[in-house]
Protein backbone atom coordinates (compact mmCIF):
# COMPACT_ATOMS: atom_id res chain seq x y z
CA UNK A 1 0.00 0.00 0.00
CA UNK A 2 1.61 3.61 -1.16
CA UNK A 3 0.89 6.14 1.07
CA UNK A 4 1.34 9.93 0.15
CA UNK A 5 1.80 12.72 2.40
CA UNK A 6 -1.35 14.96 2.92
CA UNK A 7 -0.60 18.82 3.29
CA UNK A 8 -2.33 21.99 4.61
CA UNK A 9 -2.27 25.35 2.66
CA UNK A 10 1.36 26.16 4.12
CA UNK A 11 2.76 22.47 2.87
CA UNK A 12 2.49 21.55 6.65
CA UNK A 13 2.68 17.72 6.72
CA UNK A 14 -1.12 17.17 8.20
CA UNK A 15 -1.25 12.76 8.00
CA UNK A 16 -0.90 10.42 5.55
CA UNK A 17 -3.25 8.28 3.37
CA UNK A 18 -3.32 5.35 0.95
CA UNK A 19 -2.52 7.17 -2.20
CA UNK A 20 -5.94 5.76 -4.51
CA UNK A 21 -8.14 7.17 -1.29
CA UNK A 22 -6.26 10.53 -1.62
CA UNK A 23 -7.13 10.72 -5.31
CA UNK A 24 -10.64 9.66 -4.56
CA UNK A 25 -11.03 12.20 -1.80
CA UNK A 26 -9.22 15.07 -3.52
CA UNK A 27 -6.95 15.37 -0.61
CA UNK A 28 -4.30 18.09 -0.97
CA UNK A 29 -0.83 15.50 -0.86
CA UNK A 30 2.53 16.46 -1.61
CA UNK A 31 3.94 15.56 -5.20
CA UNK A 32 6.89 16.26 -7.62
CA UNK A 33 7.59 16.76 -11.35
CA UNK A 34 10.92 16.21 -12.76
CA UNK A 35 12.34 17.95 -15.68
CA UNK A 36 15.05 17.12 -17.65
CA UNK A 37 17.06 18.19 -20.61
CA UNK A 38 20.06 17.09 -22.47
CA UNK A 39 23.03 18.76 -23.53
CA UNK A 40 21.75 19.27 -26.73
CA UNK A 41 19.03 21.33 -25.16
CA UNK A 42 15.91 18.78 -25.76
CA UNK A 43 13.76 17.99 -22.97
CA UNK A 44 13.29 14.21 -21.80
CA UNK A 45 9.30 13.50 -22.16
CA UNK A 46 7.48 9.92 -21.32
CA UNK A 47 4.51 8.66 -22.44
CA UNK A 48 2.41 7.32 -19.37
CA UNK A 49 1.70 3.43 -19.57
CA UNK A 50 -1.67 2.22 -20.86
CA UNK A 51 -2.25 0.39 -17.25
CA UNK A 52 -1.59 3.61 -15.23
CA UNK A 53 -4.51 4.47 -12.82
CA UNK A 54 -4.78 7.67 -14.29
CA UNK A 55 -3.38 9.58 -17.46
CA UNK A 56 -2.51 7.03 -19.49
CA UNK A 57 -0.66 6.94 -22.92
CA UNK A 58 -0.66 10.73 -21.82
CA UNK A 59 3.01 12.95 -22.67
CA UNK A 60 4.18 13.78 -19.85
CA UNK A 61 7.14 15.09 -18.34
CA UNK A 62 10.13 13.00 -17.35
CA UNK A 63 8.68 11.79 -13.84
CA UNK A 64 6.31 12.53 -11.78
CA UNK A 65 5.61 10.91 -8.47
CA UNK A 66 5.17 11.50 -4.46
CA UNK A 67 7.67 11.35 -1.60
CA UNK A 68 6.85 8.36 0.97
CA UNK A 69 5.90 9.48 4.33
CA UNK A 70 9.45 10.76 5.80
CA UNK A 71 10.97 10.79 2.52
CA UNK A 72 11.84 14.57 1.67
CA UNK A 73 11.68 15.95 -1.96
CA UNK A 74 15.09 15.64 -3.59
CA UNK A 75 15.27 12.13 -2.30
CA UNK A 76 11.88 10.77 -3.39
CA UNK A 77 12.90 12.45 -6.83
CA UNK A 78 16.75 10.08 -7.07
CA UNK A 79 14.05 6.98 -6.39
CA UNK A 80 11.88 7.77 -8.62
CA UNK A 81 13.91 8.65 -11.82
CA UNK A 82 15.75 5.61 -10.86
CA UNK A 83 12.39 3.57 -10.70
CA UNK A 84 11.11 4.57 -14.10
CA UNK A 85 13.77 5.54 -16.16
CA UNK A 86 16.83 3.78 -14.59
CA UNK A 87 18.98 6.82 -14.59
CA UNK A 88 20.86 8.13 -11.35
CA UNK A 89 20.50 12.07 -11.02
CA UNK A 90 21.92 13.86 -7.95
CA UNK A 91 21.40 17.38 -8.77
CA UNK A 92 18.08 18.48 -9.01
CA UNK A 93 17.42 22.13 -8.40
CA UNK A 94 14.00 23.15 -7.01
CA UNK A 95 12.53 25.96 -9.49
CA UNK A 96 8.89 26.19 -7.70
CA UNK A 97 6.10 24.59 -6.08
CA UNK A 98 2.66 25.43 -6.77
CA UNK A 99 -0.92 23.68 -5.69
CA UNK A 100 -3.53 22.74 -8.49
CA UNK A 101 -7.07 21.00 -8.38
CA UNK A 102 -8.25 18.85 -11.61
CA UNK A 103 -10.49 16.15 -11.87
CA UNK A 104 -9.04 13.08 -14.05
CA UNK A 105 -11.25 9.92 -15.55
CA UNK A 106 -12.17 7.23 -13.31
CA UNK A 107 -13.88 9.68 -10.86
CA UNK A 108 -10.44 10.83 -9.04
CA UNK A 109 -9.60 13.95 -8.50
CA UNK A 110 -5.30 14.99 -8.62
CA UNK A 111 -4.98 17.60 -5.85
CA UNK A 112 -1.70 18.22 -5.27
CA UNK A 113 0.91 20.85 -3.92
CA UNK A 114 3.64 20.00 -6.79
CA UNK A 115 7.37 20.13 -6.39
CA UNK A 116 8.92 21.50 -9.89
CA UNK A 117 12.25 20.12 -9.94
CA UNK A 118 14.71 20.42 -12.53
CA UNK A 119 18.02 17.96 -13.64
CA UNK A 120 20.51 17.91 -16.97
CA UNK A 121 21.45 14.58 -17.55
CA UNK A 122 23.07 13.29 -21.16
CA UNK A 123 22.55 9.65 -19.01
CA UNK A 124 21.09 6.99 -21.31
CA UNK A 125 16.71 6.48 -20.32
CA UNK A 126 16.34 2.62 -19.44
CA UNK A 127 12.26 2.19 -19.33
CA UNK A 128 10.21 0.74 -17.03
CA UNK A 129 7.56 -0.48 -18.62
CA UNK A 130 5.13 -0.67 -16.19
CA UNK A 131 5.49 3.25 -15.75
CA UNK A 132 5.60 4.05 -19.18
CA UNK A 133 5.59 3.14 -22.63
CA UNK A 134 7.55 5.50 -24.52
CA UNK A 135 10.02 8.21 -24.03
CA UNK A 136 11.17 11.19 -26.80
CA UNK A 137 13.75 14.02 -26.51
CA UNK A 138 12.45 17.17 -27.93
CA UNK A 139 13.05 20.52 -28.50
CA UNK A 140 11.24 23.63 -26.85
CA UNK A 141 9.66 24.80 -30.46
CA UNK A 142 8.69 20.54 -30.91
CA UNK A 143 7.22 20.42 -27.45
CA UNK A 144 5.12 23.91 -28.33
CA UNK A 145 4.25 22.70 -31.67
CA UNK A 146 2.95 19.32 -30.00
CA UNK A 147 0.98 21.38 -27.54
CA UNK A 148 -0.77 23.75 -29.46
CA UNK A 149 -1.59 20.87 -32.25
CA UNK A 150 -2.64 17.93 -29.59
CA UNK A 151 -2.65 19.24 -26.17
CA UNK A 152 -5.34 16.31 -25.51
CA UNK A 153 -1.89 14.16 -25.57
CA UNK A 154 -0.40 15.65 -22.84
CA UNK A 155 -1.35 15.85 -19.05
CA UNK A 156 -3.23 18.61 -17.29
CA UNK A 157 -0.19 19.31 -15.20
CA UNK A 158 2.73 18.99 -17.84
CA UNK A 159 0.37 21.75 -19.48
CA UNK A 160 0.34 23.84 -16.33
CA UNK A 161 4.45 23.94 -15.51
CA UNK A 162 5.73 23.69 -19.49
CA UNK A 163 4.64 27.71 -19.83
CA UNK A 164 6.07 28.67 -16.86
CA UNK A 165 9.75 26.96 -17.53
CA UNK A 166 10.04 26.74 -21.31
CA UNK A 167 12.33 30.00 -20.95
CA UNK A 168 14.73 27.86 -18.90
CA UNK A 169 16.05 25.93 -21.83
C-alpha cells in the first residue's frame, strides 16, 4: 500500500493516506515533477503506460511521483527517476512549487501541492515499462508545436508547468 503525504495550505505535513483514497477524496498530498534536458538542449518526455490508474498513454514530463511518508523531496525524486527511467541524477534544483485541483477519468480527483524540480542529464533512459511506454527528446519549439496541435496528448499538469519553464532551456 503507497501512502502519500497529505498537506495543509502552508505544505504543513497534516497525516498520511493510501494514495488511490487521496485521489478519490481530492486530498491536498505532496507531489513532484521532474524535468530534464540534455546537452543538446531537448527535454526528456514519457509517455504514461496504458495500465496507469490515471493519465494514461498521456506525454508527460520526465517523472512525476510523491515522496513516501518521511521521505523529503530531492530524495523521493533520485528513487523515482531511478524507478522509471533507470537513470541516477543527484542534482536536481528546485525551481517552484505550486498547488492545483483537476479532476481526471475514473472519478479521481489529482490535488496536489507540486514540487517542480529540474536535472541535466546526457545519461542513457532505461524504461520501465510498467510506468511508461515510450520516451522522446524534444526541443522547446517541438514540445510547443505538439501542444498547441494535440494538447489532448499531454497531461493537465505537464500543461500547467511547461509555460512557466520553457524560458529555462
Amino acid at each position: 500500500m503507497t501512502e502519500v503525504i497529505l498537506v495543509n495550505e502552508n505544505d504543513e505535513a497534516i497525516g498520511t493516506m493510501e494514495k488511490m483514497q487521496a485521489h478519490l477524496e481530492g486530498k491536498l498530498h505532496r507531489a513532484f515533477s521532474v524535468f530534464i534536458v540534455n546537452s543538446d538542449n531537448k527535454m526528456l518526455l514519457q509517455k504514461r503506460a496504458a495500465k496507469k490508474y490515471h493519465s494514461p498513454n498521456l506525454w508527460t514530463n520526465a517523472c512525476c511521483s510523491h515522496p513516501a511518508p518521511d521521505e523529503n523531496i530531492f530524495d523521493a525524486a533520485k528513487r523515482r527517476v531511478n524507478e522509471e527511467l533507470g537513470m541516477t541524477i543527484n542534482n536536481f534544483e528546485k525551481l517552484f512549487s505550486f498547488r492545483y485541483k483537476t479532476e481526471l477519468e475514473n472519478d479521481l480527483i489529482e490535488h496536489e501541492l507540486d514540487y517542480v524540480l529540474w536535472a541535466e542529464s546526457d545519461e542513457v533512459v532505461k524504461l520501465n515499462f510498467d510506468e511508461a511506454d515510450d520516451y522522446v527528446f524534444l526541443s522547446k519549439e517541438e514540445i510547443k508545436k505538439r501542444l498547441a496541435e494535440k494538447p489532448e496528448q499531454f497531461t493537465v499538469w505537464f500543461k500547467l508547468i511547461f509555460p512557466k519553464i520553457e524560458k529555462l532551456f
